[in-house]
Protein backbone atom coordinates (compact mmCIF):
# COMPACT_ATOMS: atom_id res chain seq x y z
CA UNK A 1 -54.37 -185.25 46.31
CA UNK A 2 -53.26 -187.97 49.17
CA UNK A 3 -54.85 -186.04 51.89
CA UNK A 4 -58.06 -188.28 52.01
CA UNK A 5 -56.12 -191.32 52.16
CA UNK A 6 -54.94 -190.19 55.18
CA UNK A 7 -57.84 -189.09 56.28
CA UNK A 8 -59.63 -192.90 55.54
CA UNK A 9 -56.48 -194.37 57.20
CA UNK A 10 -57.30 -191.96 60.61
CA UNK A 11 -60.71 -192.78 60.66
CA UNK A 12 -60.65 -196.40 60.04
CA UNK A 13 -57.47 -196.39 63.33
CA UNK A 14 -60.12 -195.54 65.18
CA UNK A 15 -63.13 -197.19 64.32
CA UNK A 16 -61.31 -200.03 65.25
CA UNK A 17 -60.89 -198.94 68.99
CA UNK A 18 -64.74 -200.05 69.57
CA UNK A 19 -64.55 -198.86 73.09
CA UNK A 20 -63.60 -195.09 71.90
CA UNK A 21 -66.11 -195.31 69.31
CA UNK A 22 -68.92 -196.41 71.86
CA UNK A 23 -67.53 -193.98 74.16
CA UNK A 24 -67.76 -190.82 71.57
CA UNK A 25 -71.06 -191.50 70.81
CA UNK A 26 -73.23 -193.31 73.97
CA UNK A 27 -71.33 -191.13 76.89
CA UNK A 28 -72.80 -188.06 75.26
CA UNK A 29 -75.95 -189.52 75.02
CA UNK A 30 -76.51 -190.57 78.35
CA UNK A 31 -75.05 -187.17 80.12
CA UNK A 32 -78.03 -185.10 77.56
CA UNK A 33 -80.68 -187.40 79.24
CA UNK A 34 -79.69 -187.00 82.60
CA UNK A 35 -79.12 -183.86 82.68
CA UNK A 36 -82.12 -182.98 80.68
CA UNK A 37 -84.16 -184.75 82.55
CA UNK A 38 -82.63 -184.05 86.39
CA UNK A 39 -82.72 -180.48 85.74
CA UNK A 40 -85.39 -179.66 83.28
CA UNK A 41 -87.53 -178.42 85.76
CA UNK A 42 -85.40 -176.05 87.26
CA UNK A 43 -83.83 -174.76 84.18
CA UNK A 44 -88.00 -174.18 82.51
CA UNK A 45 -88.67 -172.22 85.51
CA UNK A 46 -85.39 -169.99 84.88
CA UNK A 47 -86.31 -168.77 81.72
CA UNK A 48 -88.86 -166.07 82.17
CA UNK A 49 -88.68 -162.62 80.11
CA UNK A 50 -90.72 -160.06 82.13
CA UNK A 51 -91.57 -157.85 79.20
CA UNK A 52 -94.03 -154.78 80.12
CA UNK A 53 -96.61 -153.61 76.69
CA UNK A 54 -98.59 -150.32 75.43
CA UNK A 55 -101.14 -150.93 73.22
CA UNK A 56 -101.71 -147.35 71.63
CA UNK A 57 -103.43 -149.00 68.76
CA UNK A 58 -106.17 -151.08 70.31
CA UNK A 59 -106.92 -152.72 66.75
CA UNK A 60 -107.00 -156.19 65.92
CA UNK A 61 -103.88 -157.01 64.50
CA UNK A 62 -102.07 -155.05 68.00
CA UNK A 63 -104.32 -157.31 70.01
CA UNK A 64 -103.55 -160.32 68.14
CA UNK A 65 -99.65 -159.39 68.15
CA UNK A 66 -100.18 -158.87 72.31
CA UNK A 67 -102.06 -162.37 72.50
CA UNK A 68 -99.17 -163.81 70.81
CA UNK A 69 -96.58 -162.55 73.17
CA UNK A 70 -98.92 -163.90 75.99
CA UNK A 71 -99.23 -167.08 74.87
CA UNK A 72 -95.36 -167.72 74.75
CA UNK A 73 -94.39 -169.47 77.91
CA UNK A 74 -90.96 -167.77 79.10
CA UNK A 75 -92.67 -164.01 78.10
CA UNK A 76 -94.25 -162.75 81.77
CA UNK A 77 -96.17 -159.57 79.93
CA UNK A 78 -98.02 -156.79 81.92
CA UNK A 79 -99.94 -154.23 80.35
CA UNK A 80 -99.46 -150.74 80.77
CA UNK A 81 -101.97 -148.09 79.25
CA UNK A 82 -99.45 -144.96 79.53
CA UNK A 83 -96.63 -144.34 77.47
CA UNK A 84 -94.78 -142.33 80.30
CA UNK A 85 -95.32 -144.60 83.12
CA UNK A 86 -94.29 -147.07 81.09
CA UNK A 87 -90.87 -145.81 80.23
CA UNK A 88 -90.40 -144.49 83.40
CA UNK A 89 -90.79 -148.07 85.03
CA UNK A 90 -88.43 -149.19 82.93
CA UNK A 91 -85.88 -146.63 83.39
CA UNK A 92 -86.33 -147.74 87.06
CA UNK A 93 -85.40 -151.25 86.37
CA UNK A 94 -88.88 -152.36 87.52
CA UNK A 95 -89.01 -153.75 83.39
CA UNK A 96 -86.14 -154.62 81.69
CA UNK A 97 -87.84 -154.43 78.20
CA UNK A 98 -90.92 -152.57 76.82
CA UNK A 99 -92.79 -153.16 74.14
CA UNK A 100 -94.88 -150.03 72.01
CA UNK A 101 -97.67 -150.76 69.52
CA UNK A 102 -98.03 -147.32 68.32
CA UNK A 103 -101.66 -145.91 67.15
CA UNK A 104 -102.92 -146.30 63.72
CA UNK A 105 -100.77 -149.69 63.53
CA UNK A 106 -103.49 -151.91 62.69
CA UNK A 107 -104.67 -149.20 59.82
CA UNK A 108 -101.30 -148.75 58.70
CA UNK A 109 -100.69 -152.70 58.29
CA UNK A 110 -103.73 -153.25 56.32
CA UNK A 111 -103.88 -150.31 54.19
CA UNK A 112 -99.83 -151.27 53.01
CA UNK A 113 -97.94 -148.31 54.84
CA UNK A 114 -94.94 -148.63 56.55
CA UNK A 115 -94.95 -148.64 61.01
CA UNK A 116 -92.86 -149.15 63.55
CA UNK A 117 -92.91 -151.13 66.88
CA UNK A 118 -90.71 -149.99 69.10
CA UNK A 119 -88.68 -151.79 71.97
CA UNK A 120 -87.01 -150.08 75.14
CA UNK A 121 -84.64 -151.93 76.63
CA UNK A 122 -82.69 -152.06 79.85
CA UNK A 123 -78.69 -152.56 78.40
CA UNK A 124 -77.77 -154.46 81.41
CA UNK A 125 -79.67 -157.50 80.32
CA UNK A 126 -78.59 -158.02 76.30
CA UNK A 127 -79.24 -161.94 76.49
CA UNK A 128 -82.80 -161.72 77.47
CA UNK A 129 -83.02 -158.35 74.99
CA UNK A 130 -81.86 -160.32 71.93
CA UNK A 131 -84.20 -163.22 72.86
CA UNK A 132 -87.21 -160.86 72.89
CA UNK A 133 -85.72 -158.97 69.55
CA UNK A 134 -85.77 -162.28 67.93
CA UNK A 135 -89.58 -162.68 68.65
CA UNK A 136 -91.19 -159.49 67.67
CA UNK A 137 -89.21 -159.59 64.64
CA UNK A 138 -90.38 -162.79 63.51
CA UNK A 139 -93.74 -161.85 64.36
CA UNK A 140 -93.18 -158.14 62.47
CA UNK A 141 -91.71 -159.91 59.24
CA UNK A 142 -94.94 -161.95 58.43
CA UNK A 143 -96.83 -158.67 58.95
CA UNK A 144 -94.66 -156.76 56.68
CA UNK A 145 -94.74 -159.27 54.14
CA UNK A 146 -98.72 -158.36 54.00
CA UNK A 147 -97.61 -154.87 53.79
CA UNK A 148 -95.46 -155.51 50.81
CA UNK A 149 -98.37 -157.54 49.06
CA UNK A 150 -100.85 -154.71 49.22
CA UNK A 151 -98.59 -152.27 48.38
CA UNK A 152 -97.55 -154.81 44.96
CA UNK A 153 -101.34 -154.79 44.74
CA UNK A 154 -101.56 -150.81 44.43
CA UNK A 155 -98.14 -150.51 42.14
CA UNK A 156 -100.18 -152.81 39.65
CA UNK A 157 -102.82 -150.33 39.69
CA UNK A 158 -105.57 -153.15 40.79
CA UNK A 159 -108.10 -151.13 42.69
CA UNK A 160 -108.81 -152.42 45.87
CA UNK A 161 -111.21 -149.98 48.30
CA UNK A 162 -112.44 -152.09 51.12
CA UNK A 163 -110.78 -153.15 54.19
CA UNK A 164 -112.55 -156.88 53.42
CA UNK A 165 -110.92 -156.37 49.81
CA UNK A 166 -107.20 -155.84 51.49
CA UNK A 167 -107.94 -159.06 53.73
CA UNK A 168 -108.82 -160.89 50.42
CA UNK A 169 -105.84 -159.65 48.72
CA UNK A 170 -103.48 -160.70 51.57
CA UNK A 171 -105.29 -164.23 52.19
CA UNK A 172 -104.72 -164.96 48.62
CA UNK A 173 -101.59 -163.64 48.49
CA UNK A 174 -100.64 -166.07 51.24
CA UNK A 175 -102.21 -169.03 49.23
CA UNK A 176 -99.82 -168.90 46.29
CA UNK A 177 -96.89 -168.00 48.74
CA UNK A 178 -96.00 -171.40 50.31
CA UNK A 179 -93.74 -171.78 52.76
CA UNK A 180 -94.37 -167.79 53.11
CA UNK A 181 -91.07 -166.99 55.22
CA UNK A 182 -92.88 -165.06 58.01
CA UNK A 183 -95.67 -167.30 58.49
CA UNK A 184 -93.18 -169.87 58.97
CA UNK A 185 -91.37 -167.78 61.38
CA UNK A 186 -94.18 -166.94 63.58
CA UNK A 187 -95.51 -170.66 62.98
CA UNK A 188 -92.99 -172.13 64.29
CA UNK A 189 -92.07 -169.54 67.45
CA UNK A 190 -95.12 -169.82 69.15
CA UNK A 191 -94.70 -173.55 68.29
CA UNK A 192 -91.40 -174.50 69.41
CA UNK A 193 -91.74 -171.50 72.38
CA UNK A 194 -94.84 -173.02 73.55
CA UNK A 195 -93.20 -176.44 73.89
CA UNK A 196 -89.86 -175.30 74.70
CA UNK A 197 -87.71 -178.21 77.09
CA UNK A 198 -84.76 -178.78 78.51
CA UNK A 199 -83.88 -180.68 75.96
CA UNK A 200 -84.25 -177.66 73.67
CA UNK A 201 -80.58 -175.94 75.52
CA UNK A 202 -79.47 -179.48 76.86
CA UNK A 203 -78.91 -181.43 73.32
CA UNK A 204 -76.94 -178.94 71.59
CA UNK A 205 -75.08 -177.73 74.97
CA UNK A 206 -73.67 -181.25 75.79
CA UNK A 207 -73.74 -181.93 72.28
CA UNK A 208 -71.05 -178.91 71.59
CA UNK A 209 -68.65 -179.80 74.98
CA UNK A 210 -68.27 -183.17 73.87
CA UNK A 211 -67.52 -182.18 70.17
CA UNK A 212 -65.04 -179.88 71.96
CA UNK A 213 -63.86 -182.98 73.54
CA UNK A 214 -62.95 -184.74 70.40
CA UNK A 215 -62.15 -182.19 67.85
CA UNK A 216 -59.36 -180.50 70.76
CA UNK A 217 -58.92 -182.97 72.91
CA UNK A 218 -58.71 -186.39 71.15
CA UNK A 219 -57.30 -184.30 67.58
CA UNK A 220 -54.46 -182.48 69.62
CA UNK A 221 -53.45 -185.82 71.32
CA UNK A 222 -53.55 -188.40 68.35
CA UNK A 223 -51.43 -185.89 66.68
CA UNK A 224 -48.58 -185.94 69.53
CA UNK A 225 -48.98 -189.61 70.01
CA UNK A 226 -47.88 -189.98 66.31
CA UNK A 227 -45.08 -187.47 66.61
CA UNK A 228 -43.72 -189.55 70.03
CA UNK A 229 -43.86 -192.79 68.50
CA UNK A 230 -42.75 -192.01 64.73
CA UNK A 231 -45.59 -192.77 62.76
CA UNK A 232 -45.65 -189.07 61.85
CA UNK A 233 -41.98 -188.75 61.28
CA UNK A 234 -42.46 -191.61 58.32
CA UNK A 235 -45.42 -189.60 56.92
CA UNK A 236 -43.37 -186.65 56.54
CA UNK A 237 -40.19 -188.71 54.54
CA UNK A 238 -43.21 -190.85 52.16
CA UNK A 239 -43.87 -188.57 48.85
CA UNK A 240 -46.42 -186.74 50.07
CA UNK A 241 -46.66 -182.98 50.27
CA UNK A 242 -46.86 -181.59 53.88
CA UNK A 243 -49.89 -179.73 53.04
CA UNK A 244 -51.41 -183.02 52.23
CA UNK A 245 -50.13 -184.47 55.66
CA UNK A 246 -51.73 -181.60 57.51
CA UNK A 247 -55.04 -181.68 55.37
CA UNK A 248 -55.40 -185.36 56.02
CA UNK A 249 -54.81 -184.72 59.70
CA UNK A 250 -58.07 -181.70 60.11
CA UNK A 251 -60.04 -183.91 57.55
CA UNK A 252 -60.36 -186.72 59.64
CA UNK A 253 -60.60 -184.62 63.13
CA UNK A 254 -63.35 -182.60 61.02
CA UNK A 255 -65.72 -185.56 60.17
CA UNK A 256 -65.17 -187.57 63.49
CA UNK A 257 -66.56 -183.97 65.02
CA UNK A 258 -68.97 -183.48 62.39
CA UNK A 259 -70.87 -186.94 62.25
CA UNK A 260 -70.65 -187.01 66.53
CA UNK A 261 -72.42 -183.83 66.64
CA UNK A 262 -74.67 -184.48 63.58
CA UNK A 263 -75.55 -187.64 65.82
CA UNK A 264 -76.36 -186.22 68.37
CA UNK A 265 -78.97 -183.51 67.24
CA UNK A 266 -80.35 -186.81 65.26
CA UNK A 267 -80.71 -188.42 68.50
CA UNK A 268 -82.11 -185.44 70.15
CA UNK A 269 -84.79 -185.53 67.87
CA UNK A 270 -85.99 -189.05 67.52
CA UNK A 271 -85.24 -189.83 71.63
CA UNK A 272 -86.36 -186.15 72.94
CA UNK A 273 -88.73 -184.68 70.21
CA UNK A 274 -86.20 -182.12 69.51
CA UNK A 275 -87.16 -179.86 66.78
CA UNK A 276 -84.24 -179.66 64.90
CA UNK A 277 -85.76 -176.23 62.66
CA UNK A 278 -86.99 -176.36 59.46
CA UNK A 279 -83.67 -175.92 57.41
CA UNK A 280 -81.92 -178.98 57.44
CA UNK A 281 -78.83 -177.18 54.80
CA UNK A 282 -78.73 -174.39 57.87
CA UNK A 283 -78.21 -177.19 60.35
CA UNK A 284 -75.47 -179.08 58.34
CA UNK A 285 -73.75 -175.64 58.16
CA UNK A 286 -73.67 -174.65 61.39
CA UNK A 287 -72.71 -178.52 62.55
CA UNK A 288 -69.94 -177.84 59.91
CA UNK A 289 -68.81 -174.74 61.14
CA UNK A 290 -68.90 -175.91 64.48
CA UNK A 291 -66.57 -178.57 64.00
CA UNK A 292 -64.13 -176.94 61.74
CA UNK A 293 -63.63 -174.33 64.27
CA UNK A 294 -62.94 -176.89 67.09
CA UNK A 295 -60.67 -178.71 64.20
CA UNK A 296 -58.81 -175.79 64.08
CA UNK A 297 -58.57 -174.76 68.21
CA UNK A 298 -57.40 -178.37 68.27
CA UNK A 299 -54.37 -178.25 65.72
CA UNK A 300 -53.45 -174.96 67.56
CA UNK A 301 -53.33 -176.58 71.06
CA UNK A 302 -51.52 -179.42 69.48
CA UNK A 303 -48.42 -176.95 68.18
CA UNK A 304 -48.67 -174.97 71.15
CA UNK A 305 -47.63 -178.12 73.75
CA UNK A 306 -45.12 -180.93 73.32
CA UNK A 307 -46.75 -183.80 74.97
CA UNK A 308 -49.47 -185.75 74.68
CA UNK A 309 -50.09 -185.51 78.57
CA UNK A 310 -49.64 -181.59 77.99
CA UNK A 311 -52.37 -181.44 75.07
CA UNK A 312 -54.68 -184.00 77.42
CA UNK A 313 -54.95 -181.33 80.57
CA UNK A 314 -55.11 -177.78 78.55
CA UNK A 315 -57.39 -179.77 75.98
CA UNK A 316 -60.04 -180.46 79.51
CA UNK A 317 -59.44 -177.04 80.72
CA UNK A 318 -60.25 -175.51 77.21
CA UNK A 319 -63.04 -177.80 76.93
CA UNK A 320 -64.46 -177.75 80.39
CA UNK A 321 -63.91 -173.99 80.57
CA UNK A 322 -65.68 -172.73 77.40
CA UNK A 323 -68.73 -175.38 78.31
CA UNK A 324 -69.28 -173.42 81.51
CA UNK A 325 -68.89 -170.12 80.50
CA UNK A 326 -70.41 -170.28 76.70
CA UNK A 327 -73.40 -171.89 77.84
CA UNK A 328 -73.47 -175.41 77.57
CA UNK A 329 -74.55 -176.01 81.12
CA UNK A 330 -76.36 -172.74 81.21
CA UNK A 331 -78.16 -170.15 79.27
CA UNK A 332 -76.16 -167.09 78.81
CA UNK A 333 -78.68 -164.70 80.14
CA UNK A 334 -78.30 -166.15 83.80
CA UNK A 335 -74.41 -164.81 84.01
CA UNK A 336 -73.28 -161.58 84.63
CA UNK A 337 -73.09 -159.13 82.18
CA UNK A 338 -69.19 -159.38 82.42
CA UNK A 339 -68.85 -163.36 82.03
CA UNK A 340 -71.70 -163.16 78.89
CA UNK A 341 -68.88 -160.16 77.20
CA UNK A 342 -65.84 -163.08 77.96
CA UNK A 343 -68.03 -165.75 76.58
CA UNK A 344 -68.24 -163.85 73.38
CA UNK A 345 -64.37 -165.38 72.83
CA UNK A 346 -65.44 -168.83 72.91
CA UNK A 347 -66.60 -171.38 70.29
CA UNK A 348 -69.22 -172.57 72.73
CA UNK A 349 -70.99 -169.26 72.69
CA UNK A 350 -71.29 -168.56 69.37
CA UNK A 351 -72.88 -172.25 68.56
CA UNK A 352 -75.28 -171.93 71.32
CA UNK A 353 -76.34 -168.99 69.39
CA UNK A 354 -76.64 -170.03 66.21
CA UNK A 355 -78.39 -173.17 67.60
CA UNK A 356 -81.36 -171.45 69.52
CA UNK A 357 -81.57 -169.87 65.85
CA UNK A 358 -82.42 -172.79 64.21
CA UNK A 359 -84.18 -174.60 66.91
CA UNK A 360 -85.86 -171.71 69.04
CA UNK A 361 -86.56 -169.87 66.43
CA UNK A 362 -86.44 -171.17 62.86
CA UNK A 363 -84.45 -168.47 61.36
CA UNK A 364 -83.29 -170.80 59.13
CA UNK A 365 -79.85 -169.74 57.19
CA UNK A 366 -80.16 -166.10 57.42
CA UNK A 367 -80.58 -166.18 60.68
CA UNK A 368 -77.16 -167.82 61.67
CA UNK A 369 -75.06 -166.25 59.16
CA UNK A 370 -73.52 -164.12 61.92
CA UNK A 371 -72.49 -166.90 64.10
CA UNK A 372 -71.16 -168.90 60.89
CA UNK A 373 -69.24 -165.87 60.20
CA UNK A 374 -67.18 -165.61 63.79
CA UNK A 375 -66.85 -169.41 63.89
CA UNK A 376 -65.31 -169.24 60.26
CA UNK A 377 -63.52 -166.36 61.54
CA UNK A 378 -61.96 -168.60 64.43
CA UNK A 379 -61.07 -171.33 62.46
CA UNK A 380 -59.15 -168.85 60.51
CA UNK A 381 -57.10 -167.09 62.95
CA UNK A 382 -56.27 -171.01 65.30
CA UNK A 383 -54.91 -172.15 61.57
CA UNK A 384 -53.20 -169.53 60.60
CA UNK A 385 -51.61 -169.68 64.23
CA UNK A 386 -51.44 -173.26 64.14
CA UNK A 387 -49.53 -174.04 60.98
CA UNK A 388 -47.17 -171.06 61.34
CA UNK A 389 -45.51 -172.79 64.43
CA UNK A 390 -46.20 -176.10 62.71
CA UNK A 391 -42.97 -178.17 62.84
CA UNK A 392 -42.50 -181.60 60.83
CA UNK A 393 -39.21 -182.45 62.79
């Protein structure tokens, strides 16, 4: 296959251009620190989840699981003893989420038996809903992984008949069970939660527009300005296969996108303390799908116009538009209902997602499989699109 000649040839072009090369990386850089540190403040005080609880258990682990939700920084919880009041103040939009800790949960955690925490939620707010889904669920995996040790424990028919004996059982248990998945989880929440900055939305927002920038914008154009001034037109008459021409072509627009936003993150970290998760193959997959995707929105935009100048504006407007509504600027939770249901179309959206998942809340793979999925989805459909009005003329 000739495609990664191509490919080498594309990306050594450019690497020659210093200025674009400085450009693609230090621009970037210098609009995440501004704007991370301009408008950190503001954004930190933005981010607050008023969450209302009922503690029906009163035992220690429900106390501890409360204390944990209190000691997250964008979580403003109240305590309400009654069940009723408290769905009834939530029905009233005084709450947009509740949180139930039903009685015997402590018991039931300890002795291995299955429970249930329940969440009501106000629908009108799904941004901040899924944030506070995310936590208790990390929190409620490490305690059902004690649930599945003790009842391992029982199935083995090892008699255990204290509650100091099921403590033993589950402190050993997490000994020999390193890194224990949900210990990680809720490890690294109250962690990353408790020292949650601007930086923590800011790197990966800018990170993503400016990816957008040079997977659509720069892709799409270096295309047409090959077409215009014949370079492509020899490529197509040399012996090499037009799927080799094309797969040369999103090769080199994939790794220029790939390695920018790879840098980025990198820089994030080391400059900003960014915690980057724990799952460094998760990361490289997302990055990956992130700038396949905008590979492929690229190629599409580059079919879909027939000058350079053409791909240049609806490149900006793609890029510029998606930014502001997917949430590079912004969280999601802070639009309207409406604009968070459009932003569900874009790339932006999606990696924003899958980005808090690694970096908010150390979900690791698992936990961005969904987004993966719709971005892989996307690059899909703007190929198929793409090459099927692909012409070589």
């Amino acid at each position: 296959m000739k495609f990664n000649i191509i490919a080498a040839n594309d990306i050594k072009i450019f690497l020659r251009d210093r200025n674009a090369v400085i450009l693609m990386f230090f621009l970037p850089m210098v609009i995440i620190s501004v704007a991370g540190l301009a408008l950190g403040g503001d954004f930190e005080q933005n981010i607050q989840i008023s969450v209302l609880v009922v503690d029906l258990d009163n035992g220690d682990i429900s106390k501890e699981f409360v204390e944990f939700l209190e000691d997250i920084d964008i979580l403003d919880v109240d305590m309400e003893s009654n069940e009723f009041a408290a769905r009834d103040r939530v029905k009233d939009q005084e709450y947009g989420r509740l949180i139930i800790i039903p009685r015997g949960f402590t018991e039931s955690t300890m002795m291995g038996e299955n429970s249930e925490i329940s969440i009501v939620v106000d629908p009108t707010e799904d941004s901040q809903n899924t944030v506070l889904e995310k936590i208790v669920e990390g929190y409620a995996n490490g305690l059902s992984t004690n649930v599945v040790v003790v009842k391992t424990v029982a199935a083995l028919g090892i008699p255990v008949y204290s509650e100091e004996q099921i403590f033993e059982v589950v402190d050993v248990a997490n000994q020999f069970a390193q890194p224990l998945p949900v210990q990680v989880k809720t490890e690294s929440t109250s962690s990353n939660l408790g020292e949650f900055t601007s930086f923590t939305h800011y790197v990966p927002g800018f990170a993503v527009m400016f990816v957008l920038f040079t997977s659509i914008g720069a892709g799409s154009v270096s295309l047409l300005k090959e077409q215009e001034a014949g370079t492509f037109r020899r490529l197509v008459v040399a012996p090499i296969s037009k799927a080799e021409i094309i797969g040369g072509k999103i090769t080199s627009t994939f790794f220029k996108g790939f390695v920018q936003l790879a840098v980025l993150m990198i820089f994030g970290h080391f400059v900003f303390d960014l915690y980057l998760g724990s799952d460094m193959l998760a990361l490289a997959v997302l990055i990956a799908a992130i700038a396949l995707s905008s590979t492929g929105l690229g190629l599409l935009v580059a079919v879909m116009v027939t000058t350079k100048d053409q791909a240049d504006s609806v490149s900006n407007v793609l890029t510029l538009t998606m930014s502001a509504i997917g949430g590079s600027w912004w969280p999601l939770f802070i639009e309207p209902q409406f604009m968070q249901d459009i932003a569900r179309l874009t790339i932006t959206a999606w990696a924003m997602d899958g980005f808090y998942n690694l970096l908010y809340f150390d979900l690791g793979l698992a936990g961005i499989l969904k987004e993966v999925g719709v971005l892989v989805f996307m690059t899909i459909v703007f190929f198929g699109l793409a090459i099927s009005r692909f012409s070589f003329d």
